[in-house]
N, C-alpha and C. Protein backbone atom coordinates (compact mmCIF):
# COMPACT_ATOMS: atom_id res chain seq x y z
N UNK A 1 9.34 65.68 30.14
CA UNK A 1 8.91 65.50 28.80
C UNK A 1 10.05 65.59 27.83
N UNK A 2 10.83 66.76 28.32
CA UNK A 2 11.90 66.61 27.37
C UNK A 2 12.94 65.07 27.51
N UNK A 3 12.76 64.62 28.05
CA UNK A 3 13.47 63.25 28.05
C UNK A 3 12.93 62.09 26.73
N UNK A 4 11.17 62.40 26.89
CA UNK A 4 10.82 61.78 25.98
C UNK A 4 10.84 61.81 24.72
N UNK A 5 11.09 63.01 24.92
CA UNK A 5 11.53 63.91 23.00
C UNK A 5 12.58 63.33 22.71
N UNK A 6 13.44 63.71 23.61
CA UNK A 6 14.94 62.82 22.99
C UNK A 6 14.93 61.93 22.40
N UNK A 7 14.29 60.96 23.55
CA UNK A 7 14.09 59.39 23.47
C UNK A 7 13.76 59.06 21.86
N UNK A 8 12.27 60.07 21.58
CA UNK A 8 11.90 59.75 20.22
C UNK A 8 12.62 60.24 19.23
N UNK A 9 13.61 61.41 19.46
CA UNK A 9 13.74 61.29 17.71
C UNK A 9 15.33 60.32 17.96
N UNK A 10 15.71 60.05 19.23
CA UNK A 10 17.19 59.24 18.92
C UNK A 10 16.47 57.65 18.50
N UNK A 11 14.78 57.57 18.39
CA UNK A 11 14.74 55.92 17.96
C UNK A 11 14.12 56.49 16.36
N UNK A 12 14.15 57.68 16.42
CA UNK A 12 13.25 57.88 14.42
C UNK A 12 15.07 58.00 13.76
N UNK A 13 16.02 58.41 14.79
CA UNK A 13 17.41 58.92 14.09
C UNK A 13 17.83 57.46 13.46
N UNK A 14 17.64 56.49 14.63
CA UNK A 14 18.15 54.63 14.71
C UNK A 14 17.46 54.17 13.10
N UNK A 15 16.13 54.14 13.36
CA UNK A 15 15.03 53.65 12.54
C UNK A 15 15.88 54.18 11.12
N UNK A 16 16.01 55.29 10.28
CA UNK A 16 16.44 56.25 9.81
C UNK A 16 17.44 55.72 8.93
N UNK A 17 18.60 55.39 10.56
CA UNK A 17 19.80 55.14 9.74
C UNK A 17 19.80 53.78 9.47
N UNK A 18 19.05 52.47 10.15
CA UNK A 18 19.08 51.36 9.64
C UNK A 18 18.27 50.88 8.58
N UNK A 19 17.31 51.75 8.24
CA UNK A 19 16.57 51.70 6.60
C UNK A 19 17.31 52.18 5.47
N UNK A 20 18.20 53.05 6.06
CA UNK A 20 19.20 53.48 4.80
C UNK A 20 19.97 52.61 4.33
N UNK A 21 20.39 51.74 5.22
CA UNK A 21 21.41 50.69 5.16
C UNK A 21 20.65 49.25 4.67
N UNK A 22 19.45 48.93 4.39
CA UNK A 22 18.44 47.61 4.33
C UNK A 22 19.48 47.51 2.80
N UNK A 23 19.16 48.42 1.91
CA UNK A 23 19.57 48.19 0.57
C UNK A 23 21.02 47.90 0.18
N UNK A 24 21.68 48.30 1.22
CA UNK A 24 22.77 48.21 1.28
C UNK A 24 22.82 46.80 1.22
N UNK A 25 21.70 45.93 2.43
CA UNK A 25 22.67 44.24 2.86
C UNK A 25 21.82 43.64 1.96
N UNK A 26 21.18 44.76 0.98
CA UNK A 26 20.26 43.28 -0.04
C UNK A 26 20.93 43.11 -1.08
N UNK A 27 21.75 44.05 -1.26
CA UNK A 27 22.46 43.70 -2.46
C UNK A 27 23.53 42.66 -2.24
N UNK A 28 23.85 41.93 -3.55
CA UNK A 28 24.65 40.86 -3.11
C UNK A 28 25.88 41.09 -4.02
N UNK A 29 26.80 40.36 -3.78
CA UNK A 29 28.34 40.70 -4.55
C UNK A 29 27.93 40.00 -6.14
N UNK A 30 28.65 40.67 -6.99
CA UNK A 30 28.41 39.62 -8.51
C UNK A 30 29.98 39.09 -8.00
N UNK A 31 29.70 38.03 -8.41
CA UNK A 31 30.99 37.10 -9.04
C UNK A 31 30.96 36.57 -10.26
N UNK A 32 32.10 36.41 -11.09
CA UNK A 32 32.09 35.78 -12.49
C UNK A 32 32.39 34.04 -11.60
N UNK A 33 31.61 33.71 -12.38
CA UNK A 33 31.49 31.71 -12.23
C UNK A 33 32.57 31.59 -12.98
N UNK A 34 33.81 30.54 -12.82
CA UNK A 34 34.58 30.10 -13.89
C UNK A 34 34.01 29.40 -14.47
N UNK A 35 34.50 28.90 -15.53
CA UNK A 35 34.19 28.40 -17.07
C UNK A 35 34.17 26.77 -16.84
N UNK A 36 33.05 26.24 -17.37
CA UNK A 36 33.35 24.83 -16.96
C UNK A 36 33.71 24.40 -18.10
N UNK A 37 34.87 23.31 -17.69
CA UNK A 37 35.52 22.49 -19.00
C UNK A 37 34.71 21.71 -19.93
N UNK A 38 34.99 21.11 -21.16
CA UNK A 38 34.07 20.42 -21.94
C UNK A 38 33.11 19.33 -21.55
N UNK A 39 34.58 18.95 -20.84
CA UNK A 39 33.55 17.50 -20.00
C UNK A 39 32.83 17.54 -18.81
N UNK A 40 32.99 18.34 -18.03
CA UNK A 40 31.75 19.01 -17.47
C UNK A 40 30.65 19.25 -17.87
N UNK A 41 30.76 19.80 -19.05
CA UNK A 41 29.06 19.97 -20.09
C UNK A 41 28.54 19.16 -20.43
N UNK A 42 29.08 17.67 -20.49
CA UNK A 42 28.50 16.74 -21.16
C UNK A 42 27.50 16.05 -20.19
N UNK A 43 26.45 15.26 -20.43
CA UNK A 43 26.12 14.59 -19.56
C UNK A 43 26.52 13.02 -19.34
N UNK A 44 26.45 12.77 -17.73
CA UNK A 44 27.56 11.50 -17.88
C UNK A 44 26.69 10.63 -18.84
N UNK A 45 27.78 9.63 -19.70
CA UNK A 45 27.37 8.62 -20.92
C UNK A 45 27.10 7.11 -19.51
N UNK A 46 26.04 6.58 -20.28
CA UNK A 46 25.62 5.59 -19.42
C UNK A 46 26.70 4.41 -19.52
N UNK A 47 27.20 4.05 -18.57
CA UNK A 47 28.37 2.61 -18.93
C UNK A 47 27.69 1.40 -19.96
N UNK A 48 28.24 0.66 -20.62
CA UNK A 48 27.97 -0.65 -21.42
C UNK A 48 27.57 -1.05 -20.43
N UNK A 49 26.50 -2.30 -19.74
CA UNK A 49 25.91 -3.26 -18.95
C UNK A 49 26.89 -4.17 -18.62
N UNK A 50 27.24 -4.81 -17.34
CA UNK A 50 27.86 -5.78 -17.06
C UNK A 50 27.07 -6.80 -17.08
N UNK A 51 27.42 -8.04 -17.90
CA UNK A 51 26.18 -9.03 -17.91
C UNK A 51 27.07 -10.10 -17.07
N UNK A 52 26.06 -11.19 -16.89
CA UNK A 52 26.41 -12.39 -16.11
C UNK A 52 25.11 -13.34 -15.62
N UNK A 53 26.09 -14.62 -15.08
CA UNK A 53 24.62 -15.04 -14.14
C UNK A 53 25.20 -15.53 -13.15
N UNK A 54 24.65 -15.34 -12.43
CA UNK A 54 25.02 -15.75 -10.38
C UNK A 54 23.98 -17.32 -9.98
N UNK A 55 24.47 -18.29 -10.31
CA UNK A 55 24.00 -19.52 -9.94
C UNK A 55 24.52 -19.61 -8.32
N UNK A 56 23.28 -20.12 -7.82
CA UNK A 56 23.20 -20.46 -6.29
C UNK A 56 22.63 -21.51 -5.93
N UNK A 57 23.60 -22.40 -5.82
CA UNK A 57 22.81 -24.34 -5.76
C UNK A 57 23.20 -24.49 -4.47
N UNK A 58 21.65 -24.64 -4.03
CA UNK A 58 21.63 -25.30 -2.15
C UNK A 58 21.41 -26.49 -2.46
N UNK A 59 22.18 -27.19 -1.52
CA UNK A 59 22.09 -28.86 -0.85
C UNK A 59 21.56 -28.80 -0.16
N UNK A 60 20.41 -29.28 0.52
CA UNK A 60 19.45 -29.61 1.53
C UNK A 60 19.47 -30.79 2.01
N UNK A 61 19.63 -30.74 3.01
CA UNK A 61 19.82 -32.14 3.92
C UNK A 61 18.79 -32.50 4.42
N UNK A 62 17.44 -32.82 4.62
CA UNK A 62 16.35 -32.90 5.36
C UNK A 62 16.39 -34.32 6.62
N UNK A 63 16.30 -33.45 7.95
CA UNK A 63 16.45 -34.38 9.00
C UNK A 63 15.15 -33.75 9.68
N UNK A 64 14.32 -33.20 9.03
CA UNK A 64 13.03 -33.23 10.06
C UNK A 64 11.87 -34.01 8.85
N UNK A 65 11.26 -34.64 9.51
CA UNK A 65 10.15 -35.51 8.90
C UNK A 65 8.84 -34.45 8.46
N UNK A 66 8.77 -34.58 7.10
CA UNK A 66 7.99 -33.18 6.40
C UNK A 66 6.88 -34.07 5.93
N UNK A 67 5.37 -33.57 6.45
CA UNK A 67 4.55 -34.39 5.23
C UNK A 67 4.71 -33.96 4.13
N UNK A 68 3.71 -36.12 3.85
CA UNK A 68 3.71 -35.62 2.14
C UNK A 68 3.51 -34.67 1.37
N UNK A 69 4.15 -34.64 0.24
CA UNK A 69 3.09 -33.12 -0.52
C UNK A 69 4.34 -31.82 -0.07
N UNK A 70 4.76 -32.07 0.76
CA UNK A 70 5.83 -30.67 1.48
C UNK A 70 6.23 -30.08 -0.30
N UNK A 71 6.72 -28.90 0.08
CA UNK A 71 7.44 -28.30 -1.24
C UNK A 71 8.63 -27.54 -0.38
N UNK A 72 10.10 -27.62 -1.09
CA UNK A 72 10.69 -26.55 -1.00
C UNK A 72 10.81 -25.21 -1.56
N UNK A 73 10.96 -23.93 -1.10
CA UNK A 73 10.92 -22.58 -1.87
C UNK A 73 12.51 -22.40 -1.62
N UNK A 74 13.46 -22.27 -2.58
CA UNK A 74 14.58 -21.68 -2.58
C UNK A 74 14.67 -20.04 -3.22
N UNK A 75 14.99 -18.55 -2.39
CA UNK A 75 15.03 -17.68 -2.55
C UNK A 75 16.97 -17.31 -2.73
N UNK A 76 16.98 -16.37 -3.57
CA UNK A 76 18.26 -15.70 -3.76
C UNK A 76 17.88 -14.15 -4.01
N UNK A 77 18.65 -12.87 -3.39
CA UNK A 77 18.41 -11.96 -3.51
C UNK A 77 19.69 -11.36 -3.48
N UNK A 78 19.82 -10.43 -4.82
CA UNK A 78 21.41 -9.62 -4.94
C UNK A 78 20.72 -8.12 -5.04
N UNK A 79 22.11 -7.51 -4.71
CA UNK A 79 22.40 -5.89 -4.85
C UNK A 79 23.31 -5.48 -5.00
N UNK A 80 23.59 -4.98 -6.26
CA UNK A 80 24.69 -4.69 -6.81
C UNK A 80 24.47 -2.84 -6.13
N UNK A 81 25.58 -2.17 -5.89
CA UNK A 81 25.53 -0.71 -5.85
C UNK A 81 27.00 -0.45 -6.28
N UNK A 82 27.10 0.73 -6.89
CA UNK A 82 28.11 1.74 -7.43
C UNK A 82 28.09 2.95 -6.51
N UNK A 83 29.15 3.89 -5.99
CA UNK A 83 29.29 5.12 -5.45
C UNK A 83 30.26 5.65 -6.00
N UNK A 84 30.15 6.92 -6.40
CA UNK A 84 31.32 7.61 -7.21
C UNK A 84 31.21 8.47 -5.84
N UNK A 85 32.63 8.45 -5.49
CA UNK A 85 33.10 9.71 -4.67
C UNK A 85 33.23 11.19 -4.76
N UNK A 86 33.41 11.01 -6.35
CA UNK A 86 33.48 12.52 -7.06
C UNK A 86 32.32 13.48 -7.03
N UNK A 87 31.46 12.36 -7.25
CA UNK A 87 30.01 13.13 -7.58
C UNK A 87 29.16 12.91 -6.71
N UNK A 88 29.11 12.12 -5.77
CA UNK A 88 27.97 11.58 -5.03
C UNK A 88 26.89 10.81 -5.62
N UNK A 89 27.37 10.62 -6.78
CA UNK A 89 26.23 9.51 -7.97
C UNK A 89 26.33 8.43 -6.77
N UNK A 90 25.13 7.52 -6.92
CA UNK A 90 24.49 6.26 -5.95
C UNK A 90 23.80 5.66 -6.66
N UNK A 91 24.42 4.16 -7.57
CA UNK A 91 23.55 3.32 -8.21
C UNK A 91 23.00 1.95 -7.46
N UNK A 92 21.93 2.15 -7.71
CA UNK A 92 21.79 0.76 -6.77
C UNK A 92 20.50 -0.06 -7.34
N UNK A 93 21.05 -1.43 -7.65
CA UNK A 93 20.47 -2.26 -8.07
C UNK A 93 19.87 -3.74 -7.49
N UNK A 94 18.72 -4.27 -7.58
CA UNK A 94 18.21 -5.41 -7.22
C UNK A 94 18.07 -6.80 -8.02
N UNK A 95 17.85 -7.67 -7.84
CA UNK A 95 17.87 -9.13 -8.72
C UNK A 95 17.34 -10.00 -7.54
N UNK A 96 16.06 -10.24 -7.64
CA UNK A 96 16.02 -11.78 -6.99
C UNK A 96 15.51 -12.76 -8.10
N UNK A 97 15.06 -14.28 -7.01
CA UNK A 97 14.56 -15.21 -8.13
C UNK A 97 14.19 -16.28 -7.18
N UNK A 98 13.43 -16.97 -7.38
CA UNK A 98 13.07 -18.58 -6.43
C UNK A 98 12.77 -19.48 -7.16
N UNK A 99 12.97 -20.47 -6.54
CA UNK A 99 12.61 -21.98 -7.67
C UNK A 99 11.72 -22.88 -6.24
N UNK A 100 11.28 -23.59 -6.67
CA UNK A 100 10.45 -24.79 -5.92
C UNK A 100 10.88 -26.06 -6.54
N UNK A 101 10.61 -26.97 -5.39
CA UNK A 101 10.25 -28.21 -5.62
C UNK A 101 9.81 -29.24 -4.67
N UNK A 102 9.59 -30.53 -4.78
CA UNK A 102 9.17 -31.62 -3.85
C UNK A 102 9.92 -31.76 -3.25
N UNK A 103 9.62 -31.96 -1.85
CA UNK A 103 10.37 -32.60 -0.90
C UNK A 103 10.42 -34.08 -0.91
N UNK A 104 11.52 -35.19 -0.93
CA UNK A 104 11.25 -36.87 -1.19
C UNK A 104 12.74 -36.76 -0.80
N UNK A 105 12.71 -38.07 0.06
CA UNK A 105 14.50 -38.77 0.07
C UNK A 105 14.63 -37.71 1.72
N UNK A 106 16.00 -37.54 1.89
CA UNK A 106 16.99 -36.78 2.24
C UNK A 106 17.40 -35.60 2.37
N UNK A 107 17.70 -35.71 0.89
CA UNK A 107 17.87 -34.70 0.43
C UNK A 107 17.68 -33.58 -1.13
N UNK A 108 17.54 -32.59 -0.79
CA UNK A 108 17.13 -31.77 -1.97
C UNK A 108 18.10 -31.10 -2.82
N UNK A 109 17.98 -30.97 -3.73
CA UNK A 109 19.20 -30.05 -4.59
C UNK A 109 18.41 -28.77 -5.27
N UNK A 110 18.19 -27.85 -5.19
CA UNK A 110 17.72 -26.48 -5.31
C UNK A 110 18.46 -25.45 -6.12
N UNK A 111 18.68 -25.26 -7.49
CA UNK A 111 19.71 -24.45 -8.45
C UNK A 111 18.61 -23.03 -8.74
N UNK A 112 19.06 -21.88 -8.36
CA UNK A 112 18.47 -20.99 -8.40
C UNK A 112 19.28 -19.71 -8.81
N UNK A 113 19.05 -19.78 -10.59
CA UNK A 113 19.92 -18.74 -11.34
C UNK A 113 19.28 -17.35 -11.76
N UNK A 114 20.08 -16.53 -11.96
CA UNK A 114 19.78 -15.13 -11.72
C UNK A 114 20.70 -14.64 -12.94
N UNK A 115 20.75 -14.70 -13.98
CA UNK A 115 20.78 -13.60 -15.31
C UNK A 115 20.79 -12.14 -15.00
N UNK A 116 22.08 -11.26 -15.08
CA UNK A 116 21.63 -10.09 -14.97
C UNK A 116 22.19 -8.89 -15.63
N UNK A 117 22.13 -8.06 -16.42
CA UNK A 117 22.58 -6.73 -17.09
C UNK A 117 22.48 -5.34 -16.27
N UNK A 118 23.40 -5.05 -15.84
CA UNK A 118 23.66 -4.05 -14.85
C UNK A 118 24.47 -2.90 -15.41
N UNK A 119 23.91 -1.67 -15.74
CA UNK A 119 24.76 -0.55 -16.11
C UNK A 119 25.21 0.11 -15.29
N UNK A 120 26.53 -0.94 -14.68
CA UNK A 120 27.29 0.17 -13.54
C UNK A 120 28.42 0.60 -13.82
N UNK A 121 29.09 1.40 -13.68
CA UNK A 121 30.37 2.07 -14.39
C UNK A 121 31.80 1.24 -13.36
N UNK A 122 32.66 0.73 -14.41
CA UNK A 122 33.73 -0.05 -13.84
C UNK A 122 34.46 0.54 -12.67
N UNK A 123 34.64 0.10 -11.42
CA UNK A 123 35.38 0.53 -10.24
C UNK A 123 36.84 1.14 -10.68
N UNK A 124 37.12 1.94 -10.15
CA UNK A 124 38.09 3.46 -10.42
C UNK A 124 38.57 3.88 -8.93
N UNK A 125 39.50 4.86 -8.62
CA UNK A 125 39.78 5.56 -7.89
C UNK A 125 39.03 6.22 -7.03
N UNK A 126 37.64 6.93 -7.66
CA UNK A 126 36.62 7.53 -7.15
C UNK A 126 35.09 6.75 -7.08
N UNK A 127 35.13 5.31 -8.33
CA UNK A 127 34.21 4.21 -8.24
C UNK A 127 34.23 3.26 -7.51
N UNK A 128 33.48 3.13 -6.61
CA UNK A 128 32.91 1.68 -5.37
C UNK A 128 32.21 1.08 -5.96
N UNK A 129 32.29 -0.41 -6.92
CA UNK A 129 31.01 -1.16 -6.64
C UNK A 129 30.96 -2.36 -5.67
N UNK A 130 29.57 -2.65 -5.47
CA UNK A 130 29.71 -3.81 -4.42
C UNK A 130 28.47 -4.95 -5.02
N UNK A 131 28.83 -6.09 -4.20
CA UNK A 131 27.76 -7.15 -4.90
C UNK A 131 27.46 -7.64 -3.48
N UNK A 132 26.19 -8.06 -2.80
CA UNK A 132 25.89 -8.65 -1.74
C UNK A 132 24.82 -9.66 -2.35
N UNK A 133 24.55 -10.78 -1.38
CA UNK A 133 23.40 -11.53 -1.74
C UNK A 133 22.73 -12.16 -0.75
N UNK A 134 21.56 -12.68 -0.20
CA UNK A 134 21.17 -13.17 0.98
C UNK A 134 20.52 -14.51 0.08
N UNK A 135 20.26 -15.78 0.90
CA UNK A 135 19.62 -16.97 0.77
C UNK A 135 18.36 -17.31 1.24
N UNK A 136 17.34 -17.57 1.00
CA UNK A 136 16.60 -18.52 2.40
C UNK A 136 15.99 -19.65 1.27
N UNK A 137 16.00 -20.51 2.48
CA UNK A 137 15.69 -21.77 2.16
C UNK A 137 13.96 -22.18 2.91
N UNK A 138 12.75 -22.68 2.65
CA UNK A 138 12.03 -22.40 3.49
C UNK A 138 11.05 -23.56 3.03
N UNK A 139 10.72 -25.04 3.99
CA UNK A 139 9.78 -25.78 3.78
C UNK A 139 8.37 -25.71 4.31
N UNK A 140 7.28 -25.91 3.31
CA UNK A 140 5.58 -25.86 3.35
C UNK A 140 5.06 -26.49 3.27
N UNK A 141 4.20 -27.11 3.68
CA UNK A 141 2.97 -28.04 3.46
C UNK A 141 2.01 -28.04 2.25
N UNK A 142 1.60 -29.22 1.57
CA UNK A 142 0.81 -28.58 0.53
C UNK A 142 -0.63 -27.10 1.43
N UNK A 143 -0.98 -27.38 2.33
CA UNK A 143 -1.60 -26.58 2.73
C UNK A 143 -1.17 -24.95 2.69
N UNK A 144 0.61 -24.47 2.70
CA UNK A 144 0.92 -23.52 3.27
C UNK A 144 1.51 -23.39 4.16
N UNK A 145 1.59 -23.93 5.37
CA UNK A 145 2.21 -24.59 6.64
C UNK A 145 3.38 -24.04 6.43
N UNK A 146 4.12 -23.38 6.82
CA UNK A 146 5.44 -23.42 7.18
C UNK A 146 5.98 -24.01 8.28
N UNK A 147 6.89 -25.56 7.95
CA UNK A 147 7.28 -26.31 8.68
C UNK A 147 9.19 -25.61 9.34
N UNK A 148 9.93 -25.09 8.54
CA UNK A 148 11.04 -24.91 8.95
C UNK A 148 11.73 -24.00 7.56
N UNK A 149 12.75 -22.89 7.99
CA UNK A 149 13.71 -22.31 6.98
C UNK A 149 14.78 -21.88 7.37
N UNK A 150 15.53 -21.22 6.83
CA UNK A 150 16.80 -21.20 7.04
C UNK A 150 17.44 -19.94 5.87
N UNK A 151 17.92 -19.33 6.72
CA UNK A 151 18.45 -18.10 6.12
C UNK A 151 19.59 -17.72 6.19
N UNK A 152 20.16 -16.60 5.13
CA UNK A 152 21.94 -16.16 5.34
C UNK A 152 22.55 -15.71 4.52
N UNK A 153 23.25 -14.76 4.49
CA UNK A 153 24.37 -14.22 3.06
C UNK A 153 24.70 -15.21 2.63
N UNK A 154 24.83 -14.70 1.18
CA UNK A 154 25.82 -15.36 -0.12
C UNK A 154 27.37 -15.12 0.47
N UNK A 155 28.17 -16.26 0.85
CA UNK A 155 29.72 -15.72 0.92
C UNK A 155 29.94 -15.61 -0.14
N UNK A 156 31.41 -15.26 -0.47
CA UNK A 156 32.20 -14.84 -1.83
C UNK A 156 31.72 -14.43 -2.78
N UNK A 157 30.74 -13.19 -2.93
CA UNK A 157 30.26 -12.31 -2.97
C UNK A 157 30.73 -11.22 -2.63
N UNK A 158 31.15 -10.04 -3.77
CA UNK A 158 32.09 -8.77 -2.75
C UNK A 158 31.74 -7.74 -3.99
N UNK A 159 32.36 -8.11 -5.38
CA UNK A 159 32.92 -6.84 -6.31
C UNK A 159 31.94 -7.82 -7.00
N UNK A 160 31.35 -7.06 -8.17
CA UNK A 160 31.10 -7.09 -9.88
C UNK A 160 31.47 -8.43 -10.22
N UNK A 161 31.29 -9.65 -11.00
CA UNK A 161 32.18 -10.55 -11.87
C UNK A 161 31.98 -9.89 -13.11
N UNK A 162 33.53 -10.35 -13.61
CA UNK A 162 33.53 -10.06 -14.77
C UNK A 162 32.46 -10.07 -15.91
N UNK A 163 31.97 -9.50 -16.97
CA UNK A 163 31.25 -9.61 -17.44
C UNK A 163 31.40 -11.03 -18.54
N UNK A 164 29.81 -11.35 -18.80
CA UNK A 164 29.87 -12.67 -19.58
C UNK A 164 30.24 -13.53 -18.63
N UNK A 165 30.49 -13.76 -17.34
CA UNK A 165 30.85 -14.76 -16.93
C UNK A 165 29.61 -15.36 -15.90
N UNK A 166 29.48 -17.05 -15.30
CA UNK A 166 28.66 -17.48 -14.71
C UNK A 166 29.00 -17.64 -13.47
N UNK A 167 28.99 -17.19 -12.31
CA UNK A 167 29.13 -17.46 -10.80
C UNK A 167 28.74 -18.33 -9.84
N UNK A 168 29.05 -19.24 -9.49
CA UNK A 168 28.23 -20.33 -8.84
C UNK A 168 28.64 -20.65 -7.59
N UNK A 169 27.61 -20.60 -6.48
CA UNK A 169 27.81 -20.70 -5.05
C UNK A 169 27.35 -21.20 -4.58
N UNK A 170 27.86 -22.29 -3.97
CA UNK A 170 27.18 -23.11 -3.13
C UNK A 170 26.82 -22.91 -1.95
N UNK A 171 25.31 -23.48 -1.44
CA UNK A 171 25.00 -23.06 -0.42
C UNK A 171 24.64 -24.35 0.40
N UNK A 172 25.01 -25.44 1.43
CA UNK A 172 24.86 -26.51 2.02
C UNK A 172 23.58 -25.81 3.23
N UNK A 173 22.20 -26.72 3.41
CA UNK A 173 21.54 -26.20 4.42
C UNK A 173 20.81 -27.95 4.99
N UNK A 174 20.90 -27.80 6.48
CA UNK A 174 20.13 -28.89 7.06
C UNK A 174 18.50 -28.41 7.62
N UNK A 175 18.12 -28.89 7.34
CA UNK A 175 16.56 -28.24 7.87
C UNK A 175 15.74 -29.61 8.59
């Protein structure tokens, strides 16, 4: 029995001394925060808008025999994004647009412009922006029918254009 006595007060002695100590690990260290500079306090100012328009004129060659009535749908889709390294800021922006028309002849000419005002902050040391764009080209039946399309990035497409300015890319497609 006397073994068990021991036993208990060396786990009330344990118990004891590690409740004494709880308050000890709850407390936490103060530290003084340094002082943040002015421009730190501010909140970031939104950039002026980069304006522009991104014209995308497909040539369509038509070598498959479309009934009458067919329509073409020409699609363009951009994404502009910004990444600041500094901050982990992530802007990211969308723009599409489609145009239609009759299918007759050969061939089709399809101009599908995109106007756009984008408040992204000008590329810097710590600023990434990027511009991507995809195409599709896609012929229908007056019914709906989808007879044939054709899809694919915008090349020369990379950075921002300058602002105020018009971009125009041609896109050649045989369907």
């Amino acid at each position: 029995m006397r073994i068990l006595s021991i036993a208990a007060l060396g786990a009330l002695a344990v118990g004891t001394l590690l409740s004494g100590t709880r308050p000890a690990l709850a407390q936490s260290e103060v530290r003084e925060m340094p002082e943040a500079s002015p421009d730190q306090l501010q909140p970031e100012l939104t950039p002026a808008p980069t304006t522009g328009i991104i014209e995308v004129i497909f040539t369509i060659t038509l070598k498959t025999a479309f009934p009458a009535g067919s329509s073409v749908a020409c699609f363009v889709s951009l994404d502009a994004d910004s990444l600041n390294s500094g901050t982990g800021a992530l802007i990211g922006l969308h723009e599409g647009n489609v145009e239609f028309l009759k299918t007759t002849g050969t061939t089709a000419t399809c101009t599908v412009s995109i106007p756009y005002s984008w408040p992204l902050p000008a590329s810097s040391a710590t600023v990434t922006t990027l511009l991507a764009g995809s195409y599709q080209a896609v012929v229908a039946t007056s019914t709906g029918t989808l007879e044939r399309s054709s899809r694919g990035d915008l090349t020369g497409l990379s950075k921002i254009p300058a602002t105020g300015t018009t971009t125009k890319i041609s896109v050649p497609i045989t369907l």
